[in-house]
C-alpha atoms as a PDB file:
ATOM      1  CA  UNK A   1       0.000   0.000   0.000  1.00  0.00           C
ATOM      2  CA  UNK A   2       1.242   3.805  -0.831  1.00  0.00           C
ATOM      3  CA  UNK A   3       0.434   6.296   1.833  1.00  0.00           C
ATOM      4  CA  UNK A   4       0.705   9.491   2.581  1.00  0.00           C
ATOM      5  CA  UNK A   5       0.148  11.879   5.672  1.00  0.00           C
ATOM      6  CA  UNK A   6      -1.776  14.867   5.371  1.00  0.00           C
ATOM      7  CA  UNK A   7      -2.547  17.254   8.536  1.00  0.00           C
ATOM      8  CA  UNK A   8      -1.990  14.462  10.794  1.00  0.00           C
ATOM      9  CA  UNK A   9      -4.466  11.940   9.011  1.00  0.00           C
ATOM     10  CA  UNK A  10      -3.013   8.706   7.091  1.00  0.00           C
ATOM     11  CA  UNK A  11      -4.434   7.999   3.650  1.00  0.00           C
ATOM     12  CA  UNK A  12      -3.764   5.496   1.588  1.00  0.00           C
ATOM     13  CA  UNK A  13      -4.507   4.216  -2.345  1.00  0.00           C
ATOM     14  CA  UNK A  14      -6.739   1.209  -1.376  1.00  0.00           C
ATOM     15  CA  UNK A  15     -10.352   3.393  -2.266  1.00  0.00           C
ATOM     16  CA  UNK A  16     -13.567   2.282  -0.240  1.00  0.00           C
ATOM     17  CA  UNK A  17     -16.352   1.033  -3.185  1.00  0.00           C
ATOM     18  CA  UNK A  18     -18.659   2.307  -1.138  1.00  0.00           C
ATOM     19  CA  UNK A  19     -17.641   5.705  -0.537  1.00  0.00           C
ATOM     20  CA  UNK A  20     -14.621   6.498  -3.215  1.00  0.00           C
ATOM     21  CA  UNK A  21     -12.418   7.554  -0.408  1.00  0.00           C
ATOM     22  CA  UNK A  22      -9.754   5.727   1.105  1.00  0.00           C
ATOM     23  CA  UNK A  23     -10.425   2.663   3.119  1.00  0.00           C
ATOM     24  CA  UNK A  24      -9.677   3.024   6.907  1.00  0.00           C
ATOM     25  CA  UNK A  25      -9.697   1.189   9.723  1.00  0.00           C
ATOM     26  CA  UNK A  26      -6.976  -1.560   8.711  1.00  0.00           C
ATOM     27  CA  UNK A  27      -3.574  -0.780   8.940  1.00  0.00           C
ATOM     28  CA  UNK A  28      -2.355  -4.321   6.485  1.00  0.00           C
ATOM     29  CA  UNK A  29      -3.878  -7.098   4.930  1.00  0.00           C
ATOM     30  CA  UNK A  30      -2.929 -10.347   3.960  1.00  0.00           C
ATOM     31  CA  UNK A  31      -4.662 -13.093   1.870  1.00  0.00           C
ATOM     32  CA  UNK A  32      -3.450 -16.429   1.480  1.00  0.00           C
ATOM     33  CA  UNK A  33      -4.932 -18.512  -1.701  1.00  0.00           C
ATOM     34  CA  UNK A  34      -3.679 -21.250  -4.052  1.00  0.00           C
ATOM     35  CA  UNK A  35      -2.762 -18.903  -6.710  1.00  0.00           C
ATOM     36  CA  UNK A  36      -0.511 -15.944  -5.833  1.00  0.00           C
ATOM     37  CA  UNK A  37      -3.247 -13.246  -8.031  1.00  0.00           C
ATOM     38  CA  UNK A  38      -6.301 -14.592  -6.181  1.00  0.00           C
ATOM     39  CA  UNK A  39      -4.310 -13.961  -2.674  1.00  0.00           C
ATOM     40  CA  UNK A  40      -3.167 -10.784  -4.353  1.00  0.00           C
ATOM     41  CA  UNK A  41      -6.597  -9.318  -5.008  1.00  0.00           C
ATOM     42  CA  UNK A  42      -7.468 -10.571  -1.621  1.00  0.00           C
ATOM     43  CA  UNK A  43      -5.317  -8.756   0.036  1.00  0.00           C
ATOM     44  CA  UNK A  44      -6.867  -5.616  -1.638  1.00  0.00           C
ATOM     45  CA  UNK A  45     -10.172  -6.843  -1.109  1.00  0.00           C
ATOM     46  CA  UNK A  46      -9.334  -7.400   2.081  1.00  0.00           C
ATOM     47  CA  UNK A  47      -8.139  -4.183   3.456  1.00  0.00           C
ATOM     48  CA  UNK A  48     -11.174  -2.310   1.543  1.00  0.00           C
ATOM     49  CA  UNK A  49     -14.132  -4.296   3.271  1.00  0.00           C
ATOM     50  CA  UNK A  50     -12.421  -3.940   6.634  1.00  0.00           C
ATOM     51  CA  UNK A  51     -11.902  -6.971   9.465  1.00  0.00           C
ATOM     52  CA  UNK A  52     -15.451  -8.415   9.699  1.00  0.00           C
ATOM     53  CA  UNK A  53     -16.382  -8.645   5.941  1.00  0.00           C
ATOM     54  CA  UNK A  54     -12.875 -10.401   5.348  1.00  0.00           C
ATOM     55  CA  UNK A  55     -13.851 -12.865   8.312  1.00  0.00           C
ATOM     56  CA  UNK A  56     -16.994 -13.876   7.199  1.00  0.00           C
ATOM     57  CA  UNK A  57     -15.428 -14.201   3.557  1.00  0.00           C
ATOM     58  CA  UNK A  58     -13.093 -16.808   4.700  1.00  0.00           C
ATOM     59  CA  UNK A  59     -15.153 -18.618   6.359  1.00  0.00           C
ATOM     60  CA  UNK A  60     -17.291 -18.763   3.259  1.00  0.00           C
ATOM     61  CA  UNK A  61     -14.104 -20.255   1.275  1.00  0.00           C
ATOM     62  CA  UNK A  62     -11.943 -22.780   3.188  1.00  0.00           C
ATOM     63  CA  UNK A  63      -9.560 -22.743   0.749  1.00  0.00           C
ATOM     64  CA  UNK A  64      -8.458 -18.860   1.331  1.00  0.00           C
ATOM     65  CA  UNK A  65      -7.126 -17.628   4.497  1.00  0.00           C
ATOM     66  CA  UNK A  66      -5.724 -14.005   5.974  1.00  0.00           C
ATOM     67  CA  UNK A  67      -4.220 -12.082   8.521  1.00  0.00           C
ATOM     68  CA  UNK A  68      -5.577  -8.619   9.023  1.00  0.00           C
ATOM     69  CA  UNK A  69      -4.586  -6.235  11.451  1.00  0.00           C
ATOM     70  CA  UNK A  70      -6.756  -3.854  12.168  1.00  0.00           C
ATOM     71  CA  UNK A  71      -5.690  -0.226  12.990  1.00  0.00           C
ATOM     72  CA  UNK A  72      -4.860  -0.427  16.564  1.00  0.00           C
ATOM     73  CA  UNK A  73      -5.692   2.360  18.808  1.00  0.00           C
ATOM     74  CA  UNK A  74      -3.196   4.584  20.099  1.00  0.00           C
ATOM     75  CA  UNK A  75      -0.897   2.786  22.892  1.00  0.00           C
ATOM     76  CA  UNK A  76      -2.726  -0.771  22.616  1.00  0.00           C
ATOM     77  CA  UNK A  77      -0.912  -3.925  20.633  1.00  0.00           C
ATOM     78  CA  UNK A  78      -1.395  -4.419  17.441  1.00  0.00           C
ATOM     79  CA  UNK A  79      -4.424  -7.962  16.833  1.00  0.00           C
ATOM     80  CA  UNK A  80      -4.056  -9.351  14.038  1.00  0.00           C
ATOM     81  CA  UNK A  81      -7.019 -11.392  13.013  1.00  0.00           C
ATOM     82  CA  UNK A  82      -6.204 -14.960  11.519  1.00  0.00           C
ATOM     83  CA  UNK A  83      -7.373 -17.467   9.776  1.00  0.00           C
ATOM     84  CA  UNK A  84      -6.269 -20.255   7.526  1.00  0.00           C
ATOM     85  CA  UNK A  85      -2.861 -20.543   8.734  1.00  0.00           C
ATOM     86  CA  UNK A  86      -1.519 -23.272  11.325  1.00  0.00           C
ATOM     87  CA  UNK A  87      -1.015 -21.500  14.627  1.00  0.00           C
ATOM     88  CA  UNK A  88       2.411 -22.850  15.053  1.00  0.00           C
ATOM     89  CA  UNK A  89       4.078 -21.533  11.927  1.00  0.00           C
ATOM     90  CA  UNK A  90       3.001 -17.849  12.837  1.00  0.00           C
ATOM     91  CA  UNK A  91       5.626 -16.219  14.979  1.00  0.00           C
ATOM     92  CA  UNK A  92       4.906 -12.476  17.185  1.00  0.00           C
ATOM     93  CA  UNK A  93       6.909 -10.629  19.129  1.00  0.00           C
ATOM     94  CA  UNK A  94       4.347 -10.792  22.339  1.00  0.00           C
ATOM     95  CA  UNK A  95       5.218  -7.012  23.580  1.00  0.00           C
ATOM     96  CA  UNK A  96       4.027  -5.482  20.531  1.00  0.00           C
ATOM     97  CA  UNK A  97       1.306  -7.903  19.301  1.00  0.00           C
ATOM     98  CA  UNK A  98      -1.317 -10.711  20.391  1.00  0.00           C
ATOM     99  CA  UNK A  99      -2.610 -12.044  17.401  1.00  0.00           C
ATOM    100  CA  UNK A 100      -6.367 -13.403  17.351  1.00  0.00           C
ATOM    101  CA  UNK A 101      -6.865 -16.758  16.020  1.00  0.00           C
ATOM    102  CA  UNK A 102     -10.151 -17.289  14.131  1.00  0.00           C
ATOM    103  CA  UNK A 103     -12.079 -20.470  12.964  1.00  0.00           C
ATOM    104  CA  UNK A 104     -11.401 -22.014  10.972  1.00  0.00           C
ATOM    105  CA  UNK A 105      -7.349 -22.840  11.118  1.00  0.00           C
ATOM    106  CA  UNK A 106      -5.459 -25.108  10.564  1.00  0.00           C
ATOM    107  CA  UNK A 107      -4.273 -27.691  12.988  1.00  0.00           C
ATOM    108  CA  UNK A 108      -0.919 -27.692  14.905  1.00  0.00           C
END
């Protein structure tokens, strides 16, 4: 994603459908799919519908998964939402982050 900064507010070049203006609320967005252009335009897709849209969208399609982060608030850890990847192949530093988990995943 390109950003800029502009009078203290982030934008970025990831446009909302819905409104035409940048998409907000997710600071990255990751998809995971057999094909490297499906998890490419997941990833966009992704970060434009925001964390719960993206959820429910892998849950629709096992075969997809993701790790979103959504834009933390100031002075909390960043939570990455995941989903699709085995727990024990994903690796945080636990001062900065505690990553959420979601159904389904893979096993251990």
């Amino acid at each position: 994603i390109q950003i800029f900064r502009h009078a203290g507010r982030r934008y970025g070049d990831i446009l909302n459908p819905a409104t035409g203006l940048p998409a907000e609320g997710v600071l990255s967005a990751t998809g995971l799919a057999p094909s490297a252009a499906v998890a490419d335009a997941l990833s966009t897709a992704f970060f434009a519908i925001g964390a719960e849209k993206a959820v429910d969208c892998c849950r629709r399609m096992p075969e997809i998964g993701m790790i979103l982060t959504p834009q933390p608030d100031r002075g909390t850890l960043l939570r990455p939402l995941i989903t699709g990847i085995r727990p024990s192949l994903i690796y945080w530093d636990e001062e900065q982050m505690e990553p959420i988990f979601l159904s389904p995943h893979l096993p251990k």
